[in-house]
PDB file of N, CA and C in Angstrom:
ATOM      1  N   UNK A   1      -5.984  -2.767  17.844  1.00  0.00           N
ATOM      2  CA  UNK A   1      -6.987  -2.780  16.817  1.00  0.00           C
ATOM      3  C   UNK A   1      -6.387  -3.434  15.577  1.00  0.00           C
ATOM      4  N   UNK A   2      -7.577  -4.201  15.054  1.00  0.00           N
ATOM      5  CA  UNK A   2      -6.383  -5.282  13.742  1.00  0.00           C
ATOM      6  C   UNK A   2      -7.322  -4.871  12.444  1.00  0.00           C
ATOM      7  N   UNK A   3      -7.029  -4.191  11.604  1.00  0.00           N
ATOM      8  CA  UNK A   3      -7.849  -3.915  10.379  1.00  0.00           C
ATOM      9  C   UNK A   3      -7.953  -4.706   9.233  1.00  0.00           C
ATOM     10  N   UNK A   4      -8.936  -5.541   9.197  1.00  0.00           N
ATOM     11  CA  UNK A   4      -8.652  -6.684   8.177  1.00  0.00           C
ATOM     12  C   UNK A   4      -9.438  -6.303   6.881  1.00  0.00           C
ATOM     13  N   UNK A   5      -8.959  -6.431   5.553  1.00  0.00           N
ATOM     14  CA  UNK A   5      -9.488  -6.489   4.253  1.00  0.00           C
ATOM     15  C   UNK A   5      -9.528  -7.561   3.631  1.00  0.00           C
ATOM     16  N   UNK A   6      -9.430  -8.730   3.823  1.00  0.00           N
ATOM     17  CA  UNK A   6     -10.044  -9.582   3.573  1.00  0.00           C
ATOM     18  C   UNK A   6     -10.985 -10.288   4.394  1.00  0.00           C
ATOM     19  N   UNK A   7     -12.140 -10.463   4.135  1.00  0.00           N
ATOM     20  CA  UNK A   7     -12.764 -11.302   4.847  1.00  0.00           C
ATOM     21  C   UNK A   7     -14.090 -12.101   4.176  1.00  0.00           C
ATOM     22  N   UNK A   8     -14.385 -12.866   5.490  1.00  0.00           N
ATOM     23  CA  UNK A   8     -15.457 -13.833   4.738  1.00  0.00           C
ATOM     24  C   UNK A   8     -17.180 -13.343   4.441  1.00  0.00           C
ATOM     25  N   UNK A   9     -18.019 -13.947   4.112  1.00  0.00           N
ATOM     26  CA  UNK A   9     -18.899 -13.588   4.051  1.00  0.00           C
ATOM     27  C   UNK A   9     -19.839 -13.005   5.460  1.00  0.00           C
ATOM     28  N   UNK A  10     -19.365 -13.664   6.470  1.00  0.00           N
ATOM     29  CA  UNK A  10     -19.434 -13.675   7.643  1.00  0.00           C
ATOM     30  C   UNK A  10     -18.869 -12.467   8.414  1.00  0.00           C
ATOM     31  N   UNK A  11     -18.122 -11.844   7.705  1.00  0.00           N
ATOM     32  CA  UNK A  11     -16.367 -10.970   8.691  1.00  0.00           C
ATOM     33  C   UNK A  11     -16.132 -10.959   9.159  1.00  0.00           C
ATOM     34  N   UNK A  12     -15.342 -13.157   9.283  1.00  0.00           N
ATOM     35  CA  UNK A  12     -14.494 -13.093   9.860  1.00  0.00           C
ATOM     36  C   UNK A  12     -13.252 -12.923   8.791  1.00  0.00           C
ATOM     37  N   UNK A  13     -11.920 -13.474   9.578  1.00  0.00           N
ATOM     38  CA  UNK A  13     -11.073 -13.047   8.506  1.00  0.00           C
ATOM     39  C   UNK A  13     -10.837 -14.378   7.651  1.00  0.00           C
ATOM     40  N   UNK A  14     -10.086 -14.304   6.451  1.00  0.00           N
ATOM     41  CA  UNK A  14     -10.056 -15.435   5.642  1.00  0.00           C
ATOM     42  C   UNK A  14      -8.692 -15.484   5.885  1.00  0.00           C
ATOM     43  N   UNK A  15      -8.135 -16.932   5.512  1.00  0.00           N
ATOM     44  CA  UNK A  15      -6.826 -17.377   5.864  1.00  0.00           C
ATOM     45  C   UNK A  15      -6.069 -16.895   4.831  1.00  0.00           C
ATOM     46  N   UNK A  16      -4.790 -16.511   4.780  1.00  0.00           N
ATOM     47  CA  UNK A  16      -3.719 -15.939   3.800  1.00  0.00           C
ATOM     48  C   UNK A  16      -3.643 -16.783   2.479  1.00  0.00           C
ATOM     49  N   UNK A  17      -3.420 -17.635   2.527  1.00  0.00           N
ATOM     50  CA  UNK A  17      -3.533 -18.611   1.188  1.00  0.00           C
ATOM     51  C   UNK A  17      -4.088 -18.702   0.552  1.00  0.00           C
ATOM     52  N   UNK A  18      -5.588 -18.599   0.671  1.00  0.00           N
ATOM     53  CA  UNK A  18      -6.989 -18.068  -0.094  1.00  0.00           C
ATOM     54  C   UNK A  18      -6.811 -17.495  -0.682  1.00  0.00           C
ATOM     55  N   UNK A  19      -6.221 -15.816  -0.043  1.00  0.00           N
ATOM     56  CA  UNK A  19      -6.059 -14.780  -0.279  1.00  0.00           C
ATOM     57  C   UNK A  19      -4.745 -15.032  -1.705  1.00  0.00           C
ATOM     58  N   UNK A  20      -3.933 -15.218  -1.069  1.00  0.00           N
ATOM     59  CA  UNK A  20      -2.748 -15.250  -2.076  1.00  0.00           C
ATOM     60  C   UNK A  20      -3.397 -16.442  -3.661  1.00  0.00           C
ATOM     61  N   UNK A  21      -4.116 -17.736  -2.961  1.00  0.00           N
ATOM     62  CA  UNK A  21      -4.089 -18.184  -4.215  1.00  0.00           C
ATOM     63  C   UNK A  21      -5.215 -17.478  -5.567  1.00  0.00           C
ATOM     64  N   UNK A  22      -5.815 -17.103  -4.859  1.00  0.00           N
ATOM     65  CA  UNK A  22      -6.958 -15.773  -5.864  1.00  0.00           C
ATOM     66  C   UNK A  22      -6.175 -15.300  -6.649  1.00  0.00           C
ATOM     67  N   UNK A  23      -5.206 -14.392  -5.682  1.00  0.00           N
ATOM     68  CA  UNK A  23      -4.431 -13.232  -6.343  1.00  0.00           C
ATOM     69  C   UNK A  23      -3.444 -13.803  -7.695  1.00  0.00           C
ATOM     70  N   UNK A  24      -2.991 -15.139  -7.187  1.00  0.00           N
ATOM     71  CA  UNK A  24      -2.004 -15.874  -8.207  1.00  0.00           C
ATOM     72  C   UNK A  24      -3.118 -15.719  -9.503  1.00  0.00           C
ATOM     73  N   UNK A  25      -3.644 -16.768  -9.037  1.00  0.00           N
ATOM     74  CA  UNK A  25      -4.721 -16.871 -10.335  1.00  0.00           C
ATOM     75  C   UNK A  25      -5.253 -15.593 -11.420  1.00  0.00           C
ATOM     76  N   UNK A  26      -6.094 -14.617 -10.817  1.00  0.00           N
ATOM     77  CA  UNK A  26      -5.528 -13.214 -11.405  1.00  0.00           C
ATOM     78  C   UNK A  26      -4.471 -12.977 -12.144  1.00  0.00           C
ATOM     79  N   UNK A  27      -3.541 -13.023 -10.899  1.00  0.00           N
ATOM     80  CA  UNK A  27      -2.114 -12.437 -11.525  1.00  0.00           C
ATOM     81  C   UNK A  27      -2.029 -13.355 -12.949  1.00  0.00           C
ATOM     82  N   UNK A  28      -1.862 -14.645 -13.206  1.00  0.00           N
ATOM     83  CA  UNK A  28      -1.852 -15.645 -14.092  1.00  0.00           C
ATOM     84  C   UNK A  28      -2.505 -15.098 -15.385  1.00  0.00           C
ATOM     85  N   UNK A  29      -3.498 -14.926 -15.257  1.00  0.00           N
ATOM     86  CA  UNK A  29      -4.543 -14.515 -16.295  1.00  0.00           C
ATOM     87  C   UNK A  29      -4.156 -13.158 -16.566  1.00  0.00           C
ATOM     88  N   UNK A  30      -3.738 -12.167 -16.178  1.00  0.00           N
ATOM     89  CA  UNK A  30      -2.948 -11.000 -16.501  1.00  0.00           C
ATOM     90  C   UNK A  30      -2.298 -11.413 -17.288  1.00  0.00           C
ATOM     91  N   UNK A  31      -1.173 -11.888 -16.956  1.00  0.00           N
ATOM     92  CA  UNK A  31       0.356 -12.270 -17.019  1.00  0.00           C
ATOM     93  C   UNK A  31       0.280 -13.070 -18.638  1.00  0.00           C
ATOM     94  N   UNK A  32      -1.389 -13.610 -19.278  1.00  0.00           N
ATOM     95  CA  UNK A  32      -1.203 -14.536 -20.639  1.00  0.00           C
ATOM     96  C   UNK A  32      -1.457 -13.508 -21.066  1.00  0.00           C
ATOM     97  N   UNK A  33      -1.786 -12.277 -21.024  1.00  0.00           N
ATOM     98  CA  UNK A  33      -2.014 -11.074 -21.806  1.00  0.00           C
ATOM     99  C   UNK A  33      -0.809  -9.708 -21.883  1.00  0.00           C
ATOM    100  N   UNK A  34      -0.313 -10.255 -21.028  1.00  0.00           N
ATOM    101  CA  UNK A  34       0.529  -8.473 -20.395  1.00  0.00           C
ATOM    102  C   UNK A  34       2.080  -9.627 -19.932  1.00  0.00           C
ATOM    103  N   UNK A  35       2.556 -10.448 -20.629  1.00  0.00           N
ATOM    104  CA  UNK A  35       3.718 -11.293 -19.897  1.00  0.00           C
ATOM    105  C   UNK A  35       4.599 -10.334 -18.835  1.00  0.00           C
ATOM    106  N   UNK A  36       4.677  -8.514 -19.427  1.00  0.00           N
ATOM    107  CA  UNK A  36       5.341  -8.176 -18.526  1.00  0.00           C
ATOM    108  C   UNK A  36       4.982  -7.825 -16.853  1.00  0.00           C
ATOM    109  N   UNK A  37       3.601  -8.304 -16.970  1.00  0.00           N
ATOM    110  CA  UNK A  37       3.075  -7.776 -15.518  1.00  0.00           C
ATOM    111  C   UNK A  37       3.614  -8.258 -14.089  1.00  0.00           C
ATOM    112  N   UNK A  38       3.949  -7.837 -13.184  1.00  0.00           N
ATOM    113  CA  UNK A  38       5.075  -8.074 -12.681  1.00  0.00           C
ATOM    114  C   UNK A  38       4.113  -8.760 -11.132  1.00  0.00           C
ATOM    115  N   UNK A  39       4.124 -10.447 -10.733  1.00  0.00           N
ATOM    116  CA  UNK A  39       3.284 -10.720  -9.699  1.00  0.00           C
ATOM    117  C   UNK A  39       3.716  -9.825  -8.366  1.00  0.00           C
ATOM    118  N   UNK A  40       2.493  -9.760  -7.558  1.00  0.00           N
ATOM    119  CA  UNK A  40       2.536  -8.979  -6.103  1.00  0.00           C
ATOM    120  C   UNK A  40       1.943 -10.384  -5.021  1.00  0.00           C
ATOM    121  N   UNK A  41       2.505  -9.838  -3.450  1.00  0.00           N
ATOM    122  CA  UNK A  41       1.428 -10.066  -2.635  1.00  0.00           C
ATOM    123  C   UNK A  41       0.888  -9.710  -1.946  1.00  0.00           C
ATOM    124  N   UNK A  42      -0.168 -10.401  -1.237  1.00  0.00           N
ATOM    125  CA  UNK A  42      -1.011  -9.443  -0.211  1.00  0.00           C
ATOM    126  C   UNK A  42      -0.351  -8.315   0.064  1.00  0.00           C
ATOM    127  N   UNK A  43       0.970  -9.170   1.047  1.00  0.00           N
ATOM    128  CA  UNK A  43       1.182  -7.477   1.570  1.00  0.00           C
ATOM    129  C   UNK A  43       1.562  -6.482   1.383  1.00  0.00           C
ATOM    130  N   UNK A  44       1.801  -6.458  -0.389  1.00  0.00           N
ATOM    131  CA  UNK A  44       2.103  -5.619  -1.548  1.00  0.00           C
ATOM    132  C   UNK A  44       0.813  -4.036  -0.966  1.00  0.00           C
ATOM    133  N   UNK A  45       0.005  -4.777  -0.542  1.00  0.00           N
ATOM    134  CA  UNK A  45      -1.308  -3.622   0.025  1.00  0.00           C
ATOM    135  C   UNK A  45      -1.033  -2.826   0.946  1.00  0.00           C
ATOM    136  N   UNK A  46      -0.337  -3.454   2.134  1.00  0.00           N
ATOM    137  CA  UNK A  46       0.254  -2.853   3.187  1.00  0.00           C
ATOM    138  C   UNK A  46       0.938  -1.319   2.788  1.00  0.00           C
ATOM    139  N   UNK A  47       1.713  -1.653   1.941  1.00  0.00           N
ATOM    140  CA  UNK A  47       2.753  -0.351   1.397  1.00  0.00           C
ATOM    141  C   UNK A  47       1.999   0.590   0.895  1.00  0.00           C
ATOM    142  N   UNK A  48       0.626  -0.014   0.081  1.00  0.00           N
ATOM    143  CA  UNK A  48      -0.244   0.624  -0.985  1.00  0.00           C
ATOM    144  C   UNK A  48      -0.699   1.695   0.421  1.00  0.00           C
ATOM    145  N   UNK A  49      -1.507   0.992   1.473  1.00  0.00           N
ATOM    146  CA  UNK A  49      -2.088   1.871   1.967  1.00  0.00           C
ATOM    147  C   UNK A  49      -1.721   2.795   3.079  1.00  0.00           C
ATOM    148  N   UNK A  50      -0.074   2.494   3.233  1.00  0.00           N
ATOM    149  CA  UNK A  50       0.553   3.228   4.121  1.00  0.00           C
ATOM    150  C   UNK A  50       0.653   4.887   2.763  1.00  0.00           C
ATOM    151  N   UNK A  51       1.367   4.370   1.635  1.00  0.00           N
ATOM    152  CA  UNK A  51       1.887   5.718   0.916  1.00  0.00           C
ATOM    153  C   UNK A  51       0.595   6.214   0.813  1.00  0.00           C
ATOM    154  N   UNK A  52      -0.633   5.611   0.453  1.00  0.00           N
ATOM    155  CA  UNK A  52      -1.487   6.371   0.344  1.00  0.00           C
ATOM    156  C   UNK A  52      -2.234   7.512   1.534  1.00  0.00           C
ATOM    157  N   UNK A  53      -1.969   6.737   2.408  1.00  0.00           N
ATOM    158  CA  UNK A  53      -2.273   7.185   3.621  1.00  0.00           C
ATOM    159  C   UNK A  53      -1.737   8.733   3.926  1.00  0.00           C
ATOM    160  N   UNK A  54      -0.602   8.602   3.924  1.00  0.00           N
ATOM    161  CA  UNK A  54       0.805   9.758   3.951  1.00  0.00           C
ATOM    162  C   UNK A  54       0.410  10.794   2.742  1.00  0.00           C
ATOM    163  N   UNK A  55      -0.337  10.483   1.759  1.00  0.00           N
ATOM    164  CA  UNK A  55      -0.115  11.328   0.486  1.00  0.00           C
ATOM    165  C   UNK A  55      -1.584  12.250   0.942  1.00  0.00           C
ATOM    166  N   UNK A  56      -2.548  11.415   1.634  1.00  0.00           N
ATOM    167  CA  UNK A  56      -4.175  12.366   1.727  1.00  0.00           C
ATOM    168  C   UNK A  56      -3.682  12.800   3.163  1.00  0.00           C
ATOM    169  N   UNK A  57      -2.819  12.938   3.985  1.00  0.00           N
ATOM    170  CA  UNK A  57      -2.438  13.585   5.020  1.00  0.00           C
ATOM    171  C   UNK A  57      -2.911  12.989   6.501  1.00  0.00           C
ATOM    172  N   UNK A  58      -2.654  11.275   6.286  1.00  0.00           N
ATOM    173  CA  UNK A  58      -2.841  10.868   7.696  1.00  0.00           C
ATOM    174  C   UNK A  58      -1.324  10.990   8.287  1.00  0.00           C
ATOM    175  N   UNK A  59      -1.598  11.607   9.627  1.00  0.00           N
ATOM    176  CA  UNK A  59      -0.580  11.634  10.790  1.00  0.00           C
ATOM    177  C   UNK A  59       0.446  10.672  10.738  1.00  0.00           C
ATOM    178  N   UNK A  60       1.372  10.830  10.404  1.00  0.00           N
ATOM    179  CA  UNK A  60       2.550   9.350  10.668  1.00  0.00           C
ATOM    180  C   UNK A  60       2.379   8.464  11.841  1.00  0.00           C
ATOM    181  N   UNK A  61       2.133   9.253  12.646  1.00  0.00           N
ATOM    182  CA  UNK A  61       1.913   8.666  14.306  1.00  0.00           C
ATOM    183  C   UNK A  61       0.820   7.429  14.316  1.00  0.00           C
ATOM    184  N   UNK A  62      -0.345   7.725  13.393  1.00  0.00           N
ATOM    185  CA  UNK A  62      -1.522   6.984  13.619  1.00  0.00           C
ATOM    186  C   UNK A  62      -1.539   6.285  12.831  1.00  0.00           C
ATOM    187  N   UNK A  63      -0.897   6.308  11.131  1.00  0.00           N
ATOM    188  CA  UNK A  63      -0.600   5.377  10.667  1.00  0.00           C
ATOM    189  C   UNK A  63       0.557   4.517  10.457  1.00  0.00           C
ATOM    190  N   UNK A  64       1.692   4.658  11.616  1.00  0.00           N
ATOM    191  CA  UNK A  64       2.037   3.989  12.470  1.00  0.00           C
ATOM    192  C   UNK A  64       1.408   2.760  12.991  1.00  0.00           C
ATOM    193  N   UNK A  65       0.840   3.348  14.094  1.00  0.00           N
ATOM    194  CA  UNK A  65      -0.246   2.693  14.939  1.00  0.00           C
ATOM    195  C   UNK A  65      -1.108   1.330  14.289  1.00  0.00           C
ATOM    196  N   UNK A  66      -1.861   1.777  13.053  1.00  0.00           N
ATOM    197  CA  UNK A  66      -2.478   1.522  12.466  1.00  0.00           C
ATOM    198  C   UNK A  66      -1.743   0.014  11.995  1.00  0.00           C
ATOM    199  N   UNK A  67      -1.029   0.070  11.739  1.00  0.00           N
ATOM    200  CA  UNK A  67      -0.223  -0.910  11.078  1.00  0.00           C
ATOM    201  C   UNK A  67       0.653  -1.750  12.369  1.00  0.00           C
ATOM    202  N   UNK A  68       0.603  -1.591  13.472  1.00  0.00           N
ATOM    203  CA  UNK A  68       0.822  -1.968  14.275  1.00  0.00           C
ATOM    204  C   UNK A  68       2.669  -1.797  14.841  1.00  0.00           C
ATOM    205  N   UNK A  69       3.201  -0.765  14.063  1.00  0.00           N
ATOM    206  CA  UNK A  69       4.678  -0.655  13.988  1.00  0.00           C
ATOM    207  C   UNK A  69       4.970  -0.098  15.443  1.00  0.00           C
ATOM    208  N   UNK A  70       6.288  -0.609  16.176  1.00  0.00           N
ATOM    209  CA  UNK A  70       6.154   0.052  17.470  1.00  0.00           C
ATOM    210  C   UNK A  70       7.374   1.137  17.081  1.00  0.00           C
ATOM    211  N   UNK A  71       8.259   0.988  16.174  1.00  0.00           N
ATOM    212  CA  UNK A  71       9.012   2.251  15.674  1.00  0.00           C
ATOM    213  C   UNK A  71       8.063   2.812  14.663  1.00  0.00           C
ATOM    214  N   UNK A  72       8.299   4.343  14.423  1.00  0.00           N
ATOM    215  CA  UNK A  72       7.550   5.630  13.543  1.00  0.00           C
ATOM    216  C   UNK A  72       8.724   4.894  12.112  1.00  0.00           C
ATOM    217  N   UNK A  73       9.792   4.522  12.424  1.00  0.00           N
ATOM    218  CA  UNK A  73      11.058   4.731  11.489  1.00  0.00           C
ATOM    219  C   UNK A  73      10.664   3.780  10.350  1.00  0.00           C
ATOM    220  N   UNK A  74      10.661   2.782  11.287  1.00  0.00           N
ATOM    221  CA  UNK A  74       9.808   1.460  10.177  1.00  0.00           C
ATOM    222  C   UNK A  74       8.632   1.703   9.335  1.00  0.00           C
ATOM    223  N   UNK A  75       7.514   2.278   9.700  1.00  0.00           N
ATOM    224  CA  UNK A  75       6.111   2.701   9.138  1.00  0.00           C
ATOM    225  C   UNK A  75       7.393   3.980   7.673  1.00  0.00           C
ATOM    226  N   UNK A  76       7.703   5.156   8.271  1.00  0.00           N
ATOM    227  CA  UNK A  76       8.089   5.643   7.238  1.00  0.00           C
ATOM    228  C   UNK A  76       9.112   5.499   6.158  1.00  0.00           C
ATOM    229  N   UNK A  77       9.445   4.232   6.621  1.00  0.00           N
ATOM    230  CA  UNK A  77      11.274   3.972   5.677  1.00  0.00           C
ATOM    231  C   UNK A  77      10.966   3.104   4.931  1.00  0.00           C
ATOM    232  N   UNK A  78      10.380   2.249   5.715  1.00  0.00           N
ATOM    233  CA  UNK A  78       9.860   0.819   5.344  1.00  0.00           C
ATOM    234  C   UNK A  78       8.195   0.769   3.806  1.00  0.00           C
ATOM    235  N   UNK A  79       7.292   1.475   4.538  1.00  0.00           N
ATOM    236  CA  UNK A  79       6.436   1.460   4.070  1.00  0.00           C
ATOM    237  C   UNK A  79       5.367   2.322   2.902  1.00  0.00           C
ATOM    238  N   UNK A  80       6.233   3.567   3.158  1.00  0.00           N
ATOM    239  CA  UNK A  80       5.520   4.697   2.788  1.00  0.00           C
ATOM    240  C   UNK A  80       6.805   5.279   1.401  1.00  0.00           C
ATOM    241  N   UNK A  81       6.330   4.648   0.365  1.00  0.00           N
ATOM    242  CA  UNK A  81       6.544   5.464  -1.084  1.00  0.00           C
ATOM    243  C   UNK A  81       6.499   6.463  -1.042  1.00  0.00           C
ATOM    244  N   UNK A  82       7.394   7.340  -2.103  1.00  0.00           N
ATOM    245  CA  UNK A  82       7.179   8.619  -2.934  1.00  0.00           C
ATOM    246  C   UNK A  82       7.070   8.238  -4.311  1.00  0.00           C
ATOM    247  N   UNK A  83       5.447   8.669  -4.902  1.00  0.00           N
ATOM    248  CA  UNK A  83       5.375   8.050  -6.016  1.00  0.00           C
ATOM    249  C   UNK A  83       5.600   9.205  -6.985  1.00  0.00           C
ATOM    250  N   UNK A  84       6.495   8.982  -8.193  1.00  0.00           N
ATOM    251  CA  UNK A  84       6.237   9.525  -9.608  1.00  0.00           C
ATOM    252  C   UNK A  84       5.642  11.036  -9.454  1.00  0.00           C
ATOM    253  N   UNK A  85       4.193  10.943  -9.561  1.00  0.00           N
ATOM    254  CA  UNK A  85       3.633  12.266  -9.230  1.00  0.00           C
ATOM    255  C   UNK A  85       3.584  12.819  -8.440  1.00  0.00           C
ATOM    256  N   UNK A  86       3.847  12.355  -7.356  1.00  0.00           N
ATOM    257  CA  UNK A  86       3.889  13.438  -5.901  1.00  0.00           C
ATOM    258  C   UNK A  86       5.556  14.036  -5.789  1.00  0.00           C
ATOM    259  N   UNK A  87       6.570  13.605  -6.564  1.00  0.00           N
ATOM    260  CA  UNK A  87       7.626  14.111  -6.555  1.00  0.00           C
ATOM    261  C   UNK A  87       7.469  15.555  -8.090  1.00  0.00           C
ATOM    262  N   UNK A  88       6.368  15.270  -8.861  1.00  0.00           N
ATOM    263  CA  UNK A  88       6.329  15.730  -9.396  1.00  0.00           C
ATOM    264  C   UNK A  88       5.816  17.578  -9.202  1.00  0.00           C
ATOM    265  N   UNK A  89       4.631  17.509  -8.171  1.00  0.00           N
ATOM    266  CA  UNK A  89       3.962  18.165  -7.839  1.00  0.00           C
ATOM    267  C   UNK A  89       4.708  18.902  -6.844  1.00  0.00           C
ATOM    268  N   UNK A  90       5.252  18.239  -6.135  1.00  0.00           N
ATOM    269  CA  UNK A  90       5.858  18.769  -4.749  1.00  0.00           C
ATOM    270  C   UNK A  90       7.115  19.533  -5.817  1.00  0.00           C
ATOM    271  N   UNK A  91       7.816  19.387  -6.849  1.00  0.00           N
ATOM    272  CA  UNK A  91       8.642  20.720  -7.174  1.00  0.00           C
ATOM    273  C   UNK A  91       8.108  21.675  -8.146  1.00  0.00           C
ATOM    274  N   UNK A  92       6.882  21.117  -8.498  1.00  0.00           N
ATOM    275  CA  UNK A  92       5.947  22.458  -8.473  1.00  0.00           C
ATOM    276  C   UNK A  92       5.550  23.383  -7.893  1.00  0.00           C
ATOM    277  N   UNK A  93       5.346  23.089  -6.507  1.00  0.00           N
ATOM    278  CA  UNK A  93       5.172  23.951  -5.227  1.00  0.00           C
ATOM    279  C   UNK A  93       6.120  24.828  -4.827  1.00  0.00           C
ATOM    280  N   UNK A  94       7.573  24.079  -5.157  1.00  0.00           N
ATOM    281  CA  UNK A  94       8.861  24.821  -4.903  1.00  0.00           C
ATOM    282  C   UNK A  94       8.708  25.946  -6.207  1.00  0.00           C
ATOM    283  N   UNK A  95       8.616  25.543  -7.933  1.00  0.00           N
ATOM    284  CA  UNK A  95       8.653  26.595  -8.653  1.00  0.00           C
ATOM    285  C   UNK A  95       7.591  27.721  -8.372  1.00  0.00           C
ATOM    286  N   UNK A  96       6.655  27.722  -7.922  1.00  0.00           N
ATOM    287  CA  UNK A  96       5.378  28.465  -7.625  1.00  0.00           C
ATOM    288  C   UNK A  96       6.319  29.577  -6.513  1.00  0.00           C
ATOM    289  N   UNK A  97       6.984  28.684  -5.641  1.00  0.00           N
ATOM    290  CA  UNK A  97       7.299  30.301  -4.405  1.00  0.00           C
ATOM    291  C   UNK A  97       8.508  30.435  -4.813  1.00  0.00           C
ATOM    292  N   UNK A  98       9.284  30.269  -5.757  1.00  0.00           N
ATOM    293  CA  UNK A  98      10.489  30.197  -6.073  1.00  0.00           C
ATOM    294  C   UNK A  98      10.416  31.745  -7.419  1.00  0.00           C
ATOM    295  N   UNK A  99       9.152  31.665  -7.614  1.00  0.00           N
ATOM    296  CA  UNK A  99       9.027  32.602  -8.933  1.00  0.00           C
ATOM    297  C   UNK A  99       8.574  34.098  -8.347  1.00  0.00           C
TER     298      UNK A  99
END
């Protein structure tokens, strides 16, 4: 199964370069306002929606799968952040049974 987020008006998929030159352009027009904004790419998303994935409680196994990884190790080493607030929260949980 291939999960595509970009696509055409049609849905099929659109070619990567499209994709990336949009994003430049964006990014560009950020970047005369915010110089420090730091450019991404597409598959800057990949990561987005693996950690996110992991944080609302999809199965490692399936979002694995999902992403087409044939190691679990790669999907979780590779892809899946601990962001800022979820390190935050999670030793909240520890002070809560800790008290």
């Amino acid at each position: 199964m291939k999960i595509l987020f970009f696509v055409t008006r049609n849905n099929r998929p659109t070619q990567q370069f499209l994709v990336q030159e949009c994003m430049n352009l964006i990014i560009h027009r950020i970047q005369q306002v915010n110089n420090s904004f730091e450019a991404f790419t597409p598959h800057t998303f990949r990561h987005t929606f693996a950690t996110r994935a992991i944080e609302n409680g999809m199965r490692p196994k399936v979002l694995s799968k999902l992403l087409g990884h044939g190691q679990l190790q790669i999907t979780m080493d590779l892809y899946c952040h601990v962001m800022e607030d979820i390190l935050v929260e999670e030793m909240k949980k520890m002070e809560r049974k800790c008290v």
